[in-house]
C-alpha atoms as a PDB file:
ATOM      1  CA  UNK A   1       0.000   0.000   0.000  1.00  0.00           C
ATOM      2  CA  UNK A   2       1.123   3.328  -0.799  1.00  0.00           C
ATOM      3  CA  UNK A   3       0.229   6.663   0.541  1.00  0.00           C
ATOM      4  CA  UNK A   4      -0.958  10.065   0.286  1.00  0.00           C
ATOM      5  CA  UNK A   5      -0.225  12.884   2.817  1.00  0.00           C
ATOM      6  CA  UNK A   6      -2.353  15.949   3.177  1.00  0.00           C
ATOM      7  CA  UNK A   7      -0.031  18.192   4.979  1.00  0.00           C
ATOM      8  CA  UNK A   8       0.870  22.588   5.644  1.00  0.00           C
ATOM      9  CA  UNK A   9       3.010  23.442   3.130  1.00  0.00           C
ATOM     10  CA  UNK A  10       6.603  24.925   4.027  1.00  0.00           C
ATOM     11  CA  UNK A  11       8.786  27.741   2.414  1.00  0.00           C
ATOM     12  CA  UNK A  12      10.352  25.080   0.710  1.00  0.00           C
ATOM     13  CA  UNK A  13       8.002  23.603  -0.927  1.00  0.00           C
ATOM     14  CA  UNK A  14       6.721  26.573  -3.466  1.00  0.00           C
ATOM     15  CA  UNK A  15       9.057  25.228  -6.254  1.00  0.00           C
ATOM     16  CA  UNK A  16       7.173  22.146  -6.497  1.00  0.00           C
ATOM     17  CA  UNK A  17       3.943  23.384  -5.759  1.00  0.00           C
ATOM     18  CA  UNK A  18       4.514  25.803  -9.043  1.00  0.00           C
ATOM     19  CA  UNK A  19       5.194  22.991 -11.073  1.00  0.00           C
ATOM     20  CA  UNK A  20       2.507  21.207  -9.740  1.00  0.00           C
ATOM     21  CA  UNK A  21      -0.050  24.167 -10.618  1.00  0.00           C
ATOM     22  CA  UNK A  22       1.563  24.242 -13.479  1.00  0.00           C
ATOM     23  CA  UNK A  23       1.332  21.082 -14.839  1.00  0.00           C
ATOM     24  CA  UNK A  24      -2.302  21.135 -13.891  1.00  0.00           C
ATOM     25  CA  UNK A  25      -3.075  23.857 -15.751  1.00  0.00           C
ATOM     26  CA  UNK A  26      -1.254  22.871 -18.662  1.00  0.00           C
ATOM     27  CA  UNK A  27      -3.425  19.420 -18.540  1.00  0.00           C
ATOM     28  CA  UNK A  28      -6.662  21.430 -19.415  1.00  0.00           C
ATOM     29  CA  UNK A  29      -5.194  22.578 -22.524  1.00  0.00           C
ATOM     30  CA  UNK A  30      -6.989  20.053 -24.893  1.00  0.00           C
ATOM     31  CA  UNK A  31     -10.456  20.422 -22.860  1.00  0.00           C
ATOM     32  CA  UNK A  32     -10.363  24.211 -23.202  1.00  0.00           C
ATOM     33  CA  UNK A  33      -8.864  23.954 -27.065  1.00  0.00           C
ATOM     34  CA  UNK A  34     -11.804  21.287 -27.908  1.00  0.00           C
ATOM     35  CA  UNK A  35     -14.081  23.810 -26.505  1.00  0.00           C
ATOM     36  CA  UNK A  36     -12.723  26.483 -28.671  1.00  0.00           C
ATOM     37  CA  UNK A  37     -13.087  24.996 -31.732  1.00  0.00           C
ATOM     38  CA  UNK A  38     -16.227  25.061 -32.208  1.00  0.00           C
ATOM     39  CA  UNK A  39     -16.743  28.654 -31.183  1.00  0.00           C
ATOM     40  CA  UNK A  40     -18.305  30.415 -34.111  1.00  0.00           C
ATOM     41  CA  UNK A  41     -15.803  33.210 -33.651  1.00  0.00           C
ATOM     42  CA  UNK A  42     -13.122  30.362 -34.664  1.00  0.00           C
ATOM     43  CA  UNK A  43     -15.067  29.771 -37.805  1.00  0.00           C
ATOM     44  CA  UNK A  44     -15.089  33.388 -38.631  1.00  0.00           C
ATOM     45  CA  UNK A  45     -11.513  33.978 -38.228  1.00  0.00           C
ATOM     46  CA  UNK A  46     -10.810  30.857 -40.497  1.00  0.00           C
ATOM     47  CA  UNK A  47     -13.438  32.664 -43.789  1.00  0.00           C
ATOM     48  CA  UNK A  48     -11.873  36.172 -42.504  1.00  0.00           C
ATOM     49  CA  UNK A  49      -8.311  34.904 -42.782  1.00  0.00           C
ATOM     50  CA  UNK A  50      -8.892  32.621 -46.193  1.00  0.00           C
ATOM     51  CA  UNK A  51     -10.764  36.082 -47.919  1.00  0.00           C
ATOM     52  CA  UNK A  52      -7.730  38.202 -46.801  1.00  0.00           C
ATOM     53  CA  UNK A  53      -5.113  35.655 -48.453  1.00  0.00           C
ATOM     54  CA  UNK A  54      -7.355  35.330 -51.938  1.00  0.00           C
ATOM     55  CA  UNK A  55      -8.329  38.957 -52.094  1.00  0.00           C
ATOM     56  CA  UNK A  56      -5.260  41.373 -50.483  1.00  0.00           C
ATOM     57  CA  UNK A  57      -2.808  38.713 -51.378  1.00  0.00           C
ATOM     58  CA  UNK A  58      -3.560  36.660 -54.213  1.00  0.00           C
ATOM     59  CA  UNK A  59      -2.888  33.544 -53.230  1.00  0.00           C
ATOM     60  CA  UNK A  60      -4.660  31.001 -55.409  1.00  0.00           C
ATOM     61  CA  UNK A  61      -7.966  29.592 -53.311  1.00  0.00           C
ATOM     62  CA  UNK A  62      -6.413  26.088 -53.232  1.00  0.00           C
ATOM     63  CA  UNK A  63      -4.217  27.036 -51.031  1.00  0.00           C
ATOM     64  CA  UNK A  64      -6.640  29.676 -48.941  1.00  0.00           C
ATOM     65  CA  UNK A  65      -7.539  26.609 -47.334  1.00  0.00           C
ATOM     66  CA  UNK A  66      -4.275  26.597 -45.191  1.00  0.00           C
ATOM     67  CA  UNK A  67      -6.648  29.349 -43.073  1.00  0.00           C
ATOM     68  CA  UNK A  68      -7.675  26.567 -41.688  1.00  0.00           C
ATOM     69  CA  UNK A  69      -4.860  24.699 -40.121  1.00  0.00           C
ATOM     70  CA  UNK A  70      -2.803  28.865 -39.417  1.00  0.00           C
ATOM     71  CA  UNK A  71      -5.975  29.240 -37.154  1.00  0.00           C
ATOM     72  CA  UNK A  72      -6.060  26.251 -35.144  1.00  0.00           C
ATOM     73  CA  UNK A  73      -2.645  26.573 -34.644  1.00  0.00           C
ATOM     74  CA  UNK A  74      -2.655  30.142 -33.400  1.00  0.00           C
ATOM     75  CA  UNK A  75      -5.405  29.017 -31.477  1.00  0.00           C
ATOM     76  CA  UNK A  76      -3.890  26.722 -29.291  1.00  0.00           C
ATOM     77  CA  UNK A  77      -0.975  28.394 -29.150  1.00  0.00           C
ATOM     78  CA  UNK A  78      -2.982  31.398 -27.283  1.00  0.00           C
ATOM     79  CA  UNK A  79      -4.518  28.615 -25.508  1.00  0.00           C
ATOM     80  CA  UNK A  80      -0.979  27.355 -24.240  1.00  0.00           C
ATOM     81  CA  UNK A  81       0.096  30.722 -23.184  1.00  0.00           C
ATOM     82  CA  UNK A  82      -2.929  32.570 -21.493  1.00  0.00           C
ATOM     83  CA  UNK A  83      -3.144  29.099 -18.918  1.00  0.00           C
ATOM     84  CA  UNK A  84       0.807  29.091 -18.513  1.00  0.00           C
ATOM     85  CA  UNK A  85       0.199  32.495 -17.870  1.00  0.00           C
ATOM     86  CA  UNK A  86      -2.558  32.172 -15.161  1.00  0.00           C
ATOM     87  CA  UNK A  87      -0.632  29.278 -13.488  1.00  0.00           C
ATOM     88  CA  UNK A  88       2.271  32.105 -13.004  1.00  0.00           C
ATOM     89  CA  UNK A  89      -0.070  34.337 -11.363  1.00  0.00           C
ATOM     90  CA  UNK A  90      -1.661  31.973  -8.758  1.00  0.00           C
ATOM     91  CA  UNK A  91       2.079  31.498  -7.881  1.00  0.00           C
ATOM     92  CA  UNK A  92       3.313  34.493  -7.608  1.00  0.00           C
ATOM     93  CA  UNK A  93       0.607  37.678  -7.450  1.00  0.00           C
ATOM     94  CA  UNK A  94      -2.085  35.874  -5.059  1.00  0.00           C
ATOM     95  CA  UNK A  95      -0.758  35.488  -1.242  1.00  0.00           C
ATOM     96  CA  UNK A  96      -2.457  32.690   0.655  1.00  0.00           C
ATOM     97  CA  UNK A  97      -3.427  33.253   4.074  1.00  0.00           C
ATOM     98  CA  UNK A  98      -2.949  29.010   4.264  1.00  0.00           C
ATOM     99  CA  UNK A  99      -1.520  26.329   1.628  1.00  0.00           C
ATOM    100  CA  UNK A 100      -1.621  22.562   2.050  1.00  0.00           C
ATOM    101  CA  UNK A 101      -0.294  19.746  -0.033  1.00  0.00           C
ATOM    102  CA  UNK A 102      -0.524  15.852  -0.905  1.00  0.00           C
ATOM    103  CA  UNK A 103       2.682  14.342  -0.508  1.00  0.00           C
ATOM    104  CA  UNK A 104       2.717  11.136  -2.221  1.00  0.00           C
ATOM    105  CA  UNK A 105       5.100   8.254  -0.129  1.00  0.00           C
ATOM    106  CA  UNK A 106       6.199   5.870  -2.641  1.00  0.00           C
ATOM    107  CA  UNK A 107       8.860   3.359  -2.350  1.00  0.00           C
ATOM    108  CA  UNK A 108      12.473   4.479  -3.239  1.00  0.00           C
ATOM    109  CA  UNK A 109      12.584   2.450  -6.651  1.00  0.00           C
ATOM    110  CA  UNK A 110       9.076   3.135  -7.193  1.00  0.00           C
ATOM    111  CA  UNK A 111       8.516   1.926 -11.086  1.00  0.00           C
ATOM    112  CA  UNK A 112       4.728   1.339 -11.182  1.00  0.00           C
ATOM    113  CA  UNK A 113       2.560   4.155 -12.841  1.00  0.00           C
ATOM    114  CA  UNK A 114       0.626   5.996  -9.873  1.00  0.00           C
ATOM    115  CA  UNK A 115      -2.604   5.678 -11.875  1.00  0.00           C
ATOM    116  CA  UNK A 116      -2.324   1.962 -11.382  1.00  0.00           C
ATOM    117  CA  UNK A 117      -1.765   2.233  -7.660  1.00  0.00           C
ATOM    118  CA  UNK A 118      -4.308   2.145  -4.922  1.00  0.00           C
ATOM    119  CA  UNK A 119      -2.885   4.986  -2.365  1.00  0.00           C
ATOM    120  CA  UNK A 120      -4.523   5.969   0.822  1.00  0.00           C
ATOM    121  CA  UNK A 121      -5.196   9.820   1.205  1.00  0.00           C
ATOM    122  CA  UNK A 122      -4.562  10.300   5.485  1.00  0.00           C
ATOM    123  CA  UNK A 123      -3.473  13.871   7.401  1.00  0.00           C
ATOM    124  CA  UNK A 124      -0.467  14.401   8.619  1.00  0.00           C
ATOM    125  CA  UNK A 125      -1.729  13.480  11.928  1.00  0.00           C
ATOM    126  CA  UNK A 126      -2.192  10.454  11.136  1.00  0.00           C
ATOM    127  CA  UNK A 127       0.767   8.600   9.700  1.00  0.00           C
ATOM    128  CA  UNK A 128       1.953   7.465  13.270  1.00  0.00           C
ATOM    129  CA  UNK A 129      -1.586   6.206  13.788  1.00  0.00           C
ATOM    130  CA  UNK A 130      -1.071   4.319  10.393  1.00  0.00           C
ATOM    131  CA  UNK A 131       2.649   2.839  11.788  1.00  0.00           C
ATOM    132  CA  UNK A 132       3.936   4.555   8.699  1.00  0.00           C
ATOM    133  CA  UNK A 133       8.129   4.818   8.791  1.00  0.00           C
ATOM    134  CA  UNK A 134       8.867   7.888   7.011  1.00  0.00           C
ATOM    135  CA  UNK A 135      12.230   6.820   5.955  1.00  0.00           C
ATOM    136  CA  UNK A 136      11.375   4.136   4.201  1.00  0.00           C
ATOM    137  CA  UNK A 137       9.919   5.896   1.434  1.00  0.00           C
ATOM    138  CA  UNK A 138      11.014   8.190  -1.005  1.00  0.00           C
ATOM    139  CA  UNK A 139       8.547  11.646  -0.812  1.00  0.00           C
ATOM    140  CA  UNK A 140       7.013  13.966  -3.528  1.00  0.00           C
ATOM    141  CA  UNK A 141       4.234  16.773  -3.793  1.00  0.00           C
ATOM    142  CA  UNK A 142       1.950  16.127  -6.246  1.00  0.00           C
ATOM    143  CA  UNK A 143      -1.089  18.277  -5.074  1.00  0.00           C
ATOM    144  CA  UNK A 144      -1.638  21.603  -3.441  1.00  0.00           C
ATOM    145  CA  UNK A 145      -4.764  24.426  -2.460  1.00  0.00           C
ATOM    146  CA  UNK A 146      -4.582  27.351  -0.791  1.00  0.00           C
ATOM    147  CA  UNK A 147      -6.718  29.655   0.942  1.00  0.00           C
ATOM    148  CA  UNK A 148      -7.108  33.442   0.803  1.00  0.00           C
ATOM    149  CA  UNK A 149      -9.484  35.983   2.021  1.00  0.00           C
ATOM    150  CA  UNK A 150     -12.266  37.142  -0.189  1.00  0.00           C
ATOM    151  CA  UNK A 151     -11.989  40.761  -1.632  1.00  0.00           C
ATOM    152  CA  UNK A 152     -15.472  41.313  -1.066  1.00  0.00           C
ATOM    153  CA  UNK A 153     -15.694  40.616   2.966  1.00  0.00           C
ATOM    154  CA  UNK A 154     -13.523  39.436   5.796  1.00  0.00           C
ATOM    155  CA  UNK A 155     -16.100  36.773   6.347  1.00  0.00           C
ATOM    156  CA  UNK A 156     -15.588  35.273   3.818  1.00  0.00           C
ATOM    157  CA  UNK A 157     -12.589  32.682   2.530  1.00  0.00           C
ATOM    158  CA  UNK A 158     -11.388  32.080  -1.463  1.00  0.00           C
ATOM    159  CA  UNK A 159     -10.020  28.730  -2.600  1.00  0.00           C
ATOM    160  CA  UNK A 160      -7.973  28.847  -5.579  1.00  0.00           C
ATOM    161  CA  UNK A 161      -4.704  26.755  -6.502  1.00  0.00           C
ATOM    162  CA  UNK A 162      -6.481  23.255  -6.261  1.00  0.00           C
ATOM    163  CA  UNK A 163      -4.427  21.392  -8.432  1.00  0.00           C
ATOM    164  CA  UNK A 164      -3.309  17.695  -8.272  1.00  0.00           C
ATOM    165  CA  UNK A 165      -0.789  15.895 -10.856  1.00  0.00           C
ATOM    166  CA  UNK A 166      -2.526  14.302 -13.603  1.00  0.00           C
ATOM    167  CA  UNK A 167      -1.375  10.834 -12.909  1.00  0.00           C
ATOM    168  CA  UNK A 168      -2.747  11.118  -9.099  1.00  0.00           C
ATOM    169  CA  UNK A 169      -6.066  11.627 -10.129  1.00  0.00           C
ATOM    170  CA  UNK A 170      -9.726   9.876  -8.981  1.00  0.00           C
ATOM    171  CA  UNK A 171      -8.061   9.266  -6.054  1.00  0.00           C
ATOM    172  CA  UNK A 172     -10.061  11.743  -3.426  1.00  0.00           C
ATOM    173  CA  UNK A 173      -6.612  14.115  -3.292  1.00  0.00           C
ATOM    174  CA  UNK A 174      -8.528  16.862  -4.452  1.00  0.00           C
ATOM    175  CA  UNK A 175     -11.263  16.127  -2.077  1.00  0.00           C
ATOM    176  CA  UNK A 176      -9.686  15.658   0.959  1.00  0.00           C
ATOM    177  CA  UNK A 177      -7.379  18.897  -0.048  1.00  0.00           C
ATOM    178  CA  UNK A 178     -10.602  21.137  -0.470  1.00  0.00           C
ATOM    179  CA  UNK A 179     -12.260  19.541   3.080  1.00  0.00           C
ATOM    180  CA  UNK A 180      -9.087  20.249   4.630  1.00  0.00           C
ATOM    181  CA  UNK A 181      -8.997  23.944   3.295  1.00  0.00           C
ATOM    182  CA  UNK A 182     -12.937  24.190   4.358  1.00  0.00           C
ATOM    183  CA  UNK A 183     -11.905  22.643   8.265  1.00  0.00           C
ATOM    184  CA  UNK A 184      -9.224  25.760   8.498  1.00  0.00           C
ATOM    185  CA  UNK A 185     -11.571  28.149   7.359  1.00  0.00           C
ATOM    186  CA  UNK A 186     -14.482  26.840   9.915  1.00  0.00           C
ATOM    187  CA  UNK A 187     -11.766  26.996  13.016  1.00  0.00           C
ATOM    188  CA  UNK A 188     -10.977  30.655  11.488  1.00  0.00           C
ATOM    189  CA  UNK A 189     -14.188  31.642  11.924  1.00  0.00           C
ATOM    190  CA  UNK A 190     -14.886  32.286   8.255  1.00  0.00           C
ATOM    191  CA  UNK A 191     -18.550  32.224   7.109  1.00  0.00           C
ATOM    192  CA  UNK A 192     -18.209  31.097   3.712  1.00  0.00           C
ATOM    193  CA  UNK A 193     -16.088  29.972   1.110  1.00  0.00           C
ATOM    194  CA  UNK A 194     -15.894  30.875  -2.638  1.00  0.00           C
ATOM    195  CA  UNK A 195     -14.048  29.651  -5.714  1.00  0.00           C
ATOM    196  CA  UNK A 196     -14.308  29.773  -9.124  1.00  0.00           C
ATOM    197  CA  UNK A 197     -13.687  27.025 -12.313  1.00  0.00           C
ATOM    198  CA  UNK A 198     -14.111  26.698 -15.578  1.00  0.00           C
ATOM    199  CA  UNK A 199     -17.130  25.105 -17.784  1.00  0.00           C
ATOM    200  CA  UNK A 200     -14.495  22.860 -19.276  1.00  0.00           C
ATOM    201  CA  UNK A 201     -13.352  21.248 -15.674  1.00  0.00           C
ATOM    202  CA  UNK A 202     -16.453  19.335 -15.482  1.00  0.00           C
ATOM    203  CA  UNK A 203     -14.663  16.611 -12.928  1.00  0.00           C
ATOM    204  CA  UNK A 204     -13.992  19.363 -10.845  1.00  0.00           C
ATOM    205  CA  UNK A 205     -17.707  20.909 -10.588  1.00  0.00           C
ATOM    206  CA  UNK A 206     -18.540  17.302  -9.620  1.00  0.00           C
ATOM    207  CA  UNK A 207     -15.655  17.053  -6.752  1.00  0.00           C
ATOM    208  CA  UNK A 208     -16.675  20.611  -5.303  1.00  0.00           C
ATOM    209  CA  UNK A 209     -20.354  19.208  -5.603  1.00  0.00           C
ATOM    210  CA  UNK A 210     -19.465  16.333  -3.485  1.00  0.00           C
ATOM    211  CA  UNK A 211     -17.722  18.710  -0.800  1.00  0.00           C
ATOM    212  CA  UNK A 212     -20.740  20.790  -0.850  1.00  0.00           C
ATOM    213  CA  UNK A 213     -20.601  24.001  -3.024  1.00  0.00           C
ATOM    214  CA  UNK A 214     -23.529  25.533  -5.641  1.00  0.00           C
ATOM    215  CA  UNK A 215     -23.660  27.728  -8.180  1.00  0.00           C
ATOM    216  CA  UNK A 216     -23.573  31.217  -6.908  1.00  0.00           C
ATOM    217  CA  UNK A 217     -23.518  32.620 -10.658  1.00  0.00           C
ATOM    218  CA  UNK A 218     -22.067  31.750 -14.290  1.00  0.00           C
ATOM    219  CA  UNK A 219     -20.245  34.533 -16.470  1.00  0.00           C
ATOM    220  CA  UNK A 220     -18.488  34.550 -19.161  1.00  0.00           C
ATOM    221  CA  UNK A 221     -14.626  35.641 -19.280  1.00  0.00           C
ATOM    222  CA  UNK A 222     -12.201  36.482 -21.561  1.00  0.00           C
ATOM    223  CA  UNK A 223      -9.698  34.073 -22.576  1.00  0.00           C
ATOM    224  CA  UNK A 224      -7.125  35.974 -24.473  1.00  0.00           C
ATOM    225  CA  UNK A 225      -9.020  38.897 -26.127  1.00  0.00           C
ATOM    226  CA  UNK A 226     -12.400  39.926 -26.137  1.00  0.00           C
ATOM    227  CA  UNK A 227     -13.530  37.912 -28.848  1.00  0.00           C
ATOM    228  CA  UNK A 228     -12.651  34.299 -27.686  1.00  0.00           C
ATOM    229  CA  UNK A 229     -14.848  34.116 -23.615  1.00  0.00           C
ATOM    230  CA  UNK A 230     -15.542  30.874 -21.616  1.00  0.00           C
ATOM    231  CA  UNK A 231     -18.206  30.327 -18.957  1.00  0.00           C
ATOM    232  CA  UNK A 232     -16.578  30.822 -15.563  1.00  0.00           C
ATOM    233  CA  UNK A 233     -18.935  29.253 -12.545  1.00  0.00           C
ATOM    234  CA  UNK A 234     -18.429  30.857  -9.281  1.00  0.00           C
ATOM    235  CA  UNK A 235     -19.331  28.301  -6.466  1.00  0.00           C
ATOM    236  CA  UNK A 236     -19.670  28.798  -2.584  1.00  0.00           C
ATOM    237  CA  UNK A 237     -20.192  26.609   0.318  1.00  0.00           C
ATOM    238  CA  UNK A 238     -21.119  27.064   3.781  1.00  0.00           C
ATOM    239  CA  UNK A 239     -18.160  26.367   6.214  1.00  0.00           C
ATOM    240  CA  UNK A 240     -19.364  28.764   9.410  1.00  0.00           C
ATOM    241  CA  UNK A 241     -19.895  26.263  12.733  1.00  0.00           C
ATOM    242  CA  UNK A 242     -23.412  26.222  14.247  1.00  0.00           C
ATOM    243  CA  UNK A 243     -23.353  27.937  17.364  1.00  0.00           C
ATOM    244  CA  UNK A 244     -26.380  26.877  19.986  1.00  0.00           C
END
């Protein structure tokens, strides 16, 4: 059996919590570039770009028809970029009051793919309870969230940075992560907590679902200019304690 630690992140761990993030981010590239395509703005700019290569530039129209594959390409590209560029910002512009990650304990010649494994997700707290010797195994972070405070009251909490390696997942890392972040925020007195994902992180929507968050309201944002938006959904749950 191997295992996965939920633990308070240290100074030195940002490095591989960034490429964690990153990485995560990264993996949503097809999802979001699938999505894209059939935007009827990406049709547009295909007939736009093809008219401007047979009219302005004479090409012959055989060959108009590399609009087609310039556009995709561009596409994704921008795709590729405006994520890379958002995972840099959850690293470095937003300051978390709290940050946790999941530290997998694998064996030292560990050759099996993790998405094969059966790990169990456990606290810190309890790896002594699990007889678990620390040495024995060889340690990496492959998940991380982080809490901040809202910018619309001090009552409220934010979760961003949920993000757990692609090989790691449909293993309840993310869930445990987010209950953890949700247990801090009830001891900190915090009425409510917010977040916000995309429509194309539909396994997501269903783990926040599971750890109790709705819809507060959908919106649409823009992905790299004002022509290409996605549907955002902002979620909240209740974490405040019942007080008799």
């Amino acid at each position: 059996m191997f295992f996965i630690v939920i633990r308070e992140s240290l100074p030195n761990d940002i490095p591989a919590i960034s490429e964690v993030v990153r990485k995560a981010y990264i993996s949503n590239v097809p999802t979001t570039f699938f999505s894209a395509l059939f935007n009827e703005v990406t049709f547009q700019a295909v007939i736009l770009l093809a008219a401007f290569m047979f009219i302005f530039m004479g090409v012959p129209l055989q060959y108009c028809l590399t609009a087609l594959p310039a556009v995709l390409i561009m596409l994704y590209i921008l795709i590729y970029g405006t994520l890379l560029m958002k995972a840099a910002e959850l690293i470095h512009s937003k300051r978390p009051l709290q940050c946790w990650v999941a530290e997998a304990y694998e064996p030292y010649f560990f050759t099996e793919k993790p998405q094969n494994c059966f790990y169990k997700v456990i606290p810190q707290e309890k790896i002594f309870d699990e007889g678990i010797n620390t040495s024995n195994y060889r340690k990496s972070i492959i998940g991380t969230c982080a809490v901040m405070k809202h910018n619309l009251s001090e009552e409220w909490s934010w979760l961003f940075r949920l993000a757990v390696d692609q090989r790691y997942r449909k293993k309840g890392i993310g869930l445990l992560l987010t209950q953890t972040a949700q247990n801090w925020a009830r001891i900190n007195r915090f009425n409510y907590m917010e977040l916000v994902i995309t429509e194309c992180q539909e396994e997501a929507r269903q783990l926040f679902a599971n750890a109790g968050f709705q819809i507060k309201q959908m919106y649409h944002k823009r992905l790299f200019t004002s022509i290409f938006t996605i549907q955002m959904c902002q979620l909240r749950a209740e974490v405040r304690s019942t007080f008799k």
